[in-house]
Protein backbone atom coordinates (compact mmCIF):
# COMPACT_ATOMS: atom_id res chain seq x y z
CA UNK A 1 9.04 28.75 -8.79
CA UNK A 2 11.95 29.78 -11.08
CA UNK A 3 13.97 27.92 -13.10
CA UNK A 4 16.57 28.12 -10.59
CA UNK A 5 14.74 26.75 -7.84
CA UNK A 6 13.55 23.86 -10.12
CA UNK A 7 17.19 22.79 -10.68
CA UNK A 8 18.25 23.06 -6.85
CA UNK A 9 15.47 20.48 -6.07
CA UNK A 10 16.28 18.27 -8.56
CA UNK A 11 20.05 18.72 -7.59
CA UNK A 12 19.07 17.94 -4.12
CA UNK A 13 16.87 15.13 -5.09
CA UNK A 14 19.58 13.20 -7.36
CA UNK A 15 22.10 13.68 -4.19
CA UNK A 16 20.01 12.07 -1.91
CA UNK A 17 19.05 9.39 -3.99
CA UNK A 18 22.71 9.08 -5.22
CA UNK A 19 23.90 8.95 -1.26
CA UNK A 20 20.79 6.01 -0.90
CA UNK A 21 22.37 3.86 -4.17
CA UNK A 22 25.70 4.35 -2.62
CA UNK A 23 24.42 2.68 1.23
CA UNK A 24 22.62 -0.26 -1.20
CA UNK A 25 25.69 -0.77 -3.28
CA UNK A 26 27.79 -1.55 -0.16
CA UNK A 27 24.73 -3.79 1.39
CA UNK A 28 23.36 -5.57 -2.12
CA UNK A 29 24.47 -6.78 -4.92
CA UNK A 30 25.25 -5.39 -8.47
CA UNK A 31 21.64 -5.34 -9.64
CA UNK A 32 20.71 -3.39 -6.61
CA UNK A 33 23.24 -0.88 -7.41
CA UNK A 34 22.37 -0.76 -11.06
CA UNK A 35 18.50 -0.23 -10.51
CA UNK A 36 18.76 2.70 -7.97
CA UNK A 37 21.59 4.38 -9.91
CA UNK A 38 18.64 4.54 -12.69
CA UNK A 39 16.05 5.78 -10.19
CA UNK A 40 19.29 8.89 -9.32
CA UNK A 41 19.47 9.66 -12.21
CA UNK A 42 15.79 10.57 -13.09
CA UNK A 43 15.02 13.93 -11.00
CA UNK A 44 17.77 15.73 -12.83
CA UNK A 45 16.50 14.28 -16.10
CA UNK A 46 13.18 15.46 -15.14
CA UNK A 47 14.45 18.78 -14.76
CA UNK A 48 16.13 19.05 -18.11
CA UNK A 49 13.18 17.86 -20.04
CA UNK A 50 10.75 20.35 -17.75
CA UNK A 51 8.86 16.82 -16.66
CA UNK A 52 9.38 18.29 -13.14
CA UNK A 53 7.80 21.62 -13.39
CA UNK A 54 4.76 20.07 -14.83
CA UNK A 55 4.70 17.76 -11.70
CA UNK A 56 4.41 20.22 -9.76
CA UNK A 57 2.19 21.91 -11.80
CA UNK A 58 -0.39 18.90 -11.10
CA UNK A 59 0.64 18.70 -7.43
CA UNK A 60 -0.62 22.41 -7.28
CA UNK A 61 -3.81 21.98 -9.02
CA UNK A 62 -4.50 18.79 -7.32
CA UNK A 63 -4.07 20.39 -3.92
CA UNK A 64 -5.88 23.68 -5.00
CA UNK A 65 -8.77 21.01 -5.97
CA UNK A 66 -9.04 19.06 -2.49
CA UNK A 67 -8.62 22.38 -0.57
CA UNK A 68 -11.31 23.86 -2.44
CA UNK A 69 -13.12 20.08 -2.19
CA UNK A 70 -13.63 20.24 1.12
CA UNK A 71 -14.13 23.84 2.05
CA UNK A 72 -16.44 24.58 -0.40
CA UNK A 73 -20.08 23.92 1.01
CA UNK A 74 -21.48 23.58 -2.14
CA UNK A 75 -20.06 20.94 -3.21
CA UNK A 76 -21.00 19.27 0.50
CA UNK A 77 -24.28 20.32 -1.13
CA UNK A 78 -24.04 18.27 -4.12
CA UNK A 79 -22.46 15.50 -2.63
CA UNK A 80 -25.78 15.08 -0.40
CA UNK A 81 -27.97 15.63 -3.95
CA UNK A 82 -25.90 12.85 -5.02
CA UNK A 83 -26.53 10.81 -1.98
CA UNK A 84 -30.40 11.58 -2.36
CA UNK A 85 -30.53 10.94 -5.88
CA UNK A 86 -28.57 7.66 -5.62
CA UNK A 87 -31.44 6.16 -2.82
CA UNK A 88 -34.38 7.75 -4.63
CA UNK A 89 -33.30 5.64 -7.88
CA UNK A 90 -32.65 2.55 -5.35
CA UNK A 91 -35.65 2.57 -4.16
CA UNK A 92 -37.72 3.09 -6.95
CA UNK A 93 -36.63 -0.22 -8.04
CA UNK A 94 -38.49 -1.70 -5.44
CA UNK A 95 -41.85 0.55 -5.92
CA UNK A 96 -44.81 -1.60 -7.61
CA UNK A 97 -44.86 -0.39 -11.10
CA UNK A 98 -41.01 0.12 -11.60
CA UNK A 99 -40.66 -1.74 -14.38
CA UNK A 100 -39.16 -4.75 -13.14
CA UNK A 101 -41.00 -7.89 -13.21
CA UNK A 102 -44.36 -5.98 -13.56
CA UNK A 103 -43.70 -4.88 -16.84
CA UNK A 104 -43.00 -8.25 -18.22
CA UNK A 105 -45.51 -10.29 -16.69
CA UNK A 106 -48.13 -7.08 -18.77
CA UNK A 107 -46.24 -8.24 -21.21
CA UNK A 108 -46.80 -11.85 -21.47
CA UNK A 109 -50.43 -10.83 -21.20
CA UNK A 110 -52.58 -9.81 -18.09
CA UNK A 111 -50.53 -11.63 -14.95
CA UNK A 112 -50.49 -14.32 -16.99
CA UNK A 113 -47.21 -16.11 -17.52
CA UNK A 114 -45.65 -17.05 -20.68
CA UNK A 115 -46.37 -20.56 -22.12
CA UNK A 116 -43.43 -22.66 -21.86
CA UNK A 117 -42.18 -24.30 -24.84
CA UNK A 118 -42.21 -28.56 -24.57
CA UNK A 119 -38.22 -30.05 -25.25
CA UNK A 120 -38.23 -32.05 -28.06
CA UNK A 121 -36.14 -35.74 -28.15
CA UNK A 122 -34.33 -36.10 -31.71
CA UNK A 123 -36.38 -39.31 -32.30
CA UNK A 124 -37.41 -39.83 -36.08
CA UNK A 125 -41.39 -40.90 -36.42
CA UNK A 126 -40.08 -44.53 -36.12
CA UNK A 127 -38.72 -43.90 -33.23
CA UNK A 128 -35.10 -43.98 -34.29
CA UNK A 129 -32.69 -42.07 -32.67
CA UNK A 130 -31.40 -39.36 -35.48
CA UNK A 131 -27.99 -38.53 -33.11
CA UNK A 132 -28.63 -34.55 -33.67
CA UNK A 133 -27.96 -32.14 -31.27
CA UNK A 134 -29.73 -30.03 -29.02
CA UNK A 135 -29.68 -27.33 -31.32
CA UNK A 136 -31.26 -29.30 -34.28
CA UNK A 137 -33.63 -31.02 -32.16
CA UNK A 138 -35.16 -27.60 -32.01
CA UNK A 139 -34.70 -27.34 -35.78
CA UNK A 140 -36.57 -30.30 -36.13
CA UNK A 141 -39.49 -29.77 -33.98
CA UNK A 142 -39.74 -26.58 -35.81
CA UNK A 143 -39.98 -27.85 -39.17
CA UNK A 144 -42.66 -30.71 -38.04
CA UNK A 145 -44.94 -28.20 -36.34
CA UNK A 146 -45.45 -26.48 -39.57
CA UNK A 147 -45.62 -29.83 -41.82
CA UNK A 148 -41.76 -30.46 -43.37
CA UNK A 149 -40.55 -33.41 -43.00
């Protein structure tokens, strides 16, 4: 399209938005009025700052994209590869040997499970309570296993 051709649509465009403002201004209020005089004015500002010949520059190569989207049997060909690959990687998960919870009960040693560390009370060798937190408790029970005090 030519430059003149961009500025008849946005002519047309601002008139029938400016004949839509003028029905709301006689059926709303003020901030009606004021809102969709804004949204009139905007095709034929789109036009001067060429905003609406790249618009339709995008429209084009978005339409060019679909058409050649779905026409294309190729890419219905990839879209299946994707499909396949997709379930092959699903399912793998749920082969013996995936990696899951096989590889971290090798881990914790030959089917074996991990031993599970004992909770601690923050009770001093009398058998006071020390008022320390979870956290600490921990700390503690730490520094006893390996002789501080």
């Amino acid at each position: 399209m030519d430059d003149l051709s961009w500025g008849a649509l946005a002519l047309a465009l601002t008139l029938l938005s400016g004949l839509y403002t003028w029905t709301r201004a006689r059926a709303r209020g003020a901030a009606s009025t004021a809102r969709w005089a804004g949204i009139t004015l905007l095709p034929l500002a789109a036009y001067f700052t060429h905003t609406l010949r790249l618009i339709g520059r995008i429209g084009t190569a978005i339409s060019d994209w679909a058409i050649g989207f779905v026409w294309n049997p190729f890419v219905w060909l990839g879209l299946v590869l994707a499909v396949i690959a997709v379930v092959l990687i699903g399912v793998s998960t749920r082969l013996p040997g995936s990696g899951g919870r096989d590889a971290a009960s090798a881990s914790a040693g030959a089917g074996r499970p991990a031993p599970k560390a004992k909770p601690v009370k923050g009770k001093a060798a009398g058998g006071a309570d020390l008022g320390l937190g979870d956290d600490l408790d921990d700390i503690q029970a730490i520094l006893k296993k390996h002789g501080i005090s």
